[in-house]
N, C-alpha and C. Protein backbone atom coordinates (compact mmCIF):
# COMPACT_ATOMS: atom_id res chain seq x y z
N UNK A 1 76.69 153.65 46.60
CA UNK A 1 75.28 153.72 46.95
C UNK A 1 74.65 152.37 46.63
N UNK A 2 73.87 151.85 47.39
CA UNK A 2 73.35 150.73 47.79
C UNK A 2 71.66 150.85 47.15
N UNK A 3 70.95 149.63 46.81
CA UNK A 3 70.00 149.79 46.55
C UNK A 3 68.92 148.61 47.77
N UNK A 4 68.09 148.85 48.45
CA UNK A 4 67.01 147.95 49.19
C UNK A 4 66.14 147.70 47.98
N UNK A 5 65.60 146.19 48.03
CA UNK A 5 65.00 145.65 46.46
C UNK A 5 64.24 144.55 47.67
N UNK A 6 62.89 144.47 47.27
CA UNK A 6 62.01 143.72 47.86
C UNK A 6 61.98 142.32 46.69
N UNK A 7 62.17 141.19 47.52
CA UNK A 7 62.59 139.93 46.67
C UNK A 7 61.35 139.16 46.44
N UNK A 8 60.25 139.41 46.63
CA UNK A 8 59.00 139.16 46.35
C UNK A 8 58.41 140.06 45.43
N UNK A 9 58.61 141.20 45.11
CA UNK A 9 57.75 142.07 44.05
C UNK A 9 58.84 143.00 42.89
N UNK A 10 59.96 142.96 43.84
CA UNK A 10 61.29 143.38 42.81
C UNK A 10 61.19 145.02 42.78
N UNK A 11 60.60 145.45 43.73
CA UNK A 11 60.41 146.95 44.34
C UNK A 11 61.28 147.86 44.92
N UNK A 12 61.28 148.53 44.20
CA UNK A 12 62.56 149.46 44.91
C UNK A 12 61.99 150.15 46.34
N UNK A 13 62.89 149.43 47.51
CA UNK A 13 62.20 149.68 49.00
C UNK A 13 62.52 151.47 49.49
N UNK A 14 63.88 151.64 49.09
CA UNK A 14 64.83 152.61 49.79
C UNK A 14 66.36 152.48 49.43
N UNK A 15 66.91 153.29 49.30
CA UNK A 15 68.46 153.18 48.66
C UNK A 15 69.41 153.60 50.01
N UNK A 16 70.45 153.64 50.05
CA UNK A 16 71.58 153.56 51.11
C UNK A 16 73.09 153.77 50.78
N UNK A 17 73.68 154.09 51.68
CA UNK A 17 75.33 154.37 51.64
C UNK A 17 76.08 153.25 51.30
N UNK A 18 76.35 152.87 51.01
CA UNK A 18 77.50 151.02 51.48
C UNK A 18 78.50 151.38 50.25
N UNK A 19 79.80 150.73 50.74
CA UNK A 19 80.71 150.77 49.72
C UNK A 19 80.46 149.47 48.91
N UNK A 20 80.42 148.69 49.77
CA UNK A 20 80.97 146.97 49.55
C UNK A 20 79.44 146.55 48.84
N UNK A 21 78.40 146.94 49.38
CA UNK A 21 76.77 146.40 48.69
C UNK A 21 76.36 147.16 47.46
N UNK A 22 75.92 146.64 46.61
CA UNK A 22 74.72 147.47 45.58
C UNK A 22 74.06 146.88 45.89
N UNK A 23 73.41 145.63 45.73
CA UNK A 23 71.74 145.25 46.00
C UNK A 23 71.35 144.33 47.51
N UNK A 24 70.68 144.81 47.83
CA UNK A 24 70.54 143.98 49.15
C UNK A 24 68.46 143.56 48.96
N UNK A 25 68.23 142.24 49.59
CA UNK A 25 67.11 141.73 49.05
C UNK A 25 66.56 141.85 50.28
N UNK A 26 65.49 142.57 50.22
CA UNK A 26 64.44 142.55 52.17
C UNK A 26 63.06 142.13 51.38
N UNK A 27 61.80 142.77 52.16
CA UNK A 27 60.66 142.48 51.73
C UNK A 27 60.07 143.62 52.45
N UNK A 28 59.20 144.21 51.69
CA UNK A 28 58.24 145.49 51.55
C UNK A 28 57.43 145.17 52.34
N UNK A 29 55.90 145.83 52.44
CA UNK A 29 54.97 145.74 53.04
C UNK A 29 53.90 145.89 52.30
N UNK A 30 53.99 145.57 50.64
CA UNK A 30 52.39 146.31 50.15
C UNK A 30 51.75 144.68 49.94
N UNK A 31 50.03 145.37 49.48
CA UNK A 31 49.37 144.18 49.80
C UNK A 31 49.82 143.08 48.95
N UNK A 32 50.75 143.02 47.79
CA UNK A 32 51.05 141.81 46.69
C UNK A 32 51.79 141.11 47.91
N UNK A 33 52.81 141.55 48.46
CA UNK A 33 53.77 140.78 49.33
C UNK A 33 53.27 140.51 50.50
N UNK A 34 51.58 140.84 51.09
CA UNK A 34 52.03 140.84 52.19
C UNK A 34 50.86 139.37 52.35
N UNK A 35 50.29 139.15 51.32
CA UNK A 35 49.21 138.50 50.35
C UNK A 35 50.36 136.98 50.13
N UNK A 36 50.96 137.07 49.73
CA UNK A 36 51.93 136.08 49.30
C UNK A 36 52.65 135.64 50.74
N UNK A 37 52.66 136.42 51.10
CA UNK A 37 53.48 135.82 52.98
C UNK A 37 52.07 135.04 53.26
N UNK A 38 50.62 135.61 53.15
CA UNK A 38 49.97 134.64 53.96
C UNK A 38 49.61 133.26 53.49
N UNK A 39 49.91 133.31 52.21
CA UNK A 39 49.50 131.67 51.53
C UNK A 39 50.80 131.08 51.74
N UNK A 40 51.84 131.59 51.95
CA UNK A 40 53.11 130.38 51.68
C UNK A 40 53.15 130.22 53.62
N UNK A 41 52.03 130.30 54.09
CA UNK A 41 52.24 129.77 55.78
C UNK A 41 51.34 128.77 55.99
């Protein structure tokens, strides 16, 4: 079992099947991250 981990807030997104993965790094949607996407543009 796999974990989805948002690499901007360190949020647990959603977990998953995978043999070969435990952590995989995406990015969420709440306002800390979505706040931080608009200043680093």
């Amino acid at each position: 079992m796999g974990t989805l981990i948002c690499h901007t807030c360190q949020s647990t997104i959603a977990h998953f099947e995978d043999e070969k993965v435990t952590f995989l790094y995406s990015k969420c949607e709440c306002k800390a991250c979505t706040k931080a996407d608009e200043e680093s543009k």
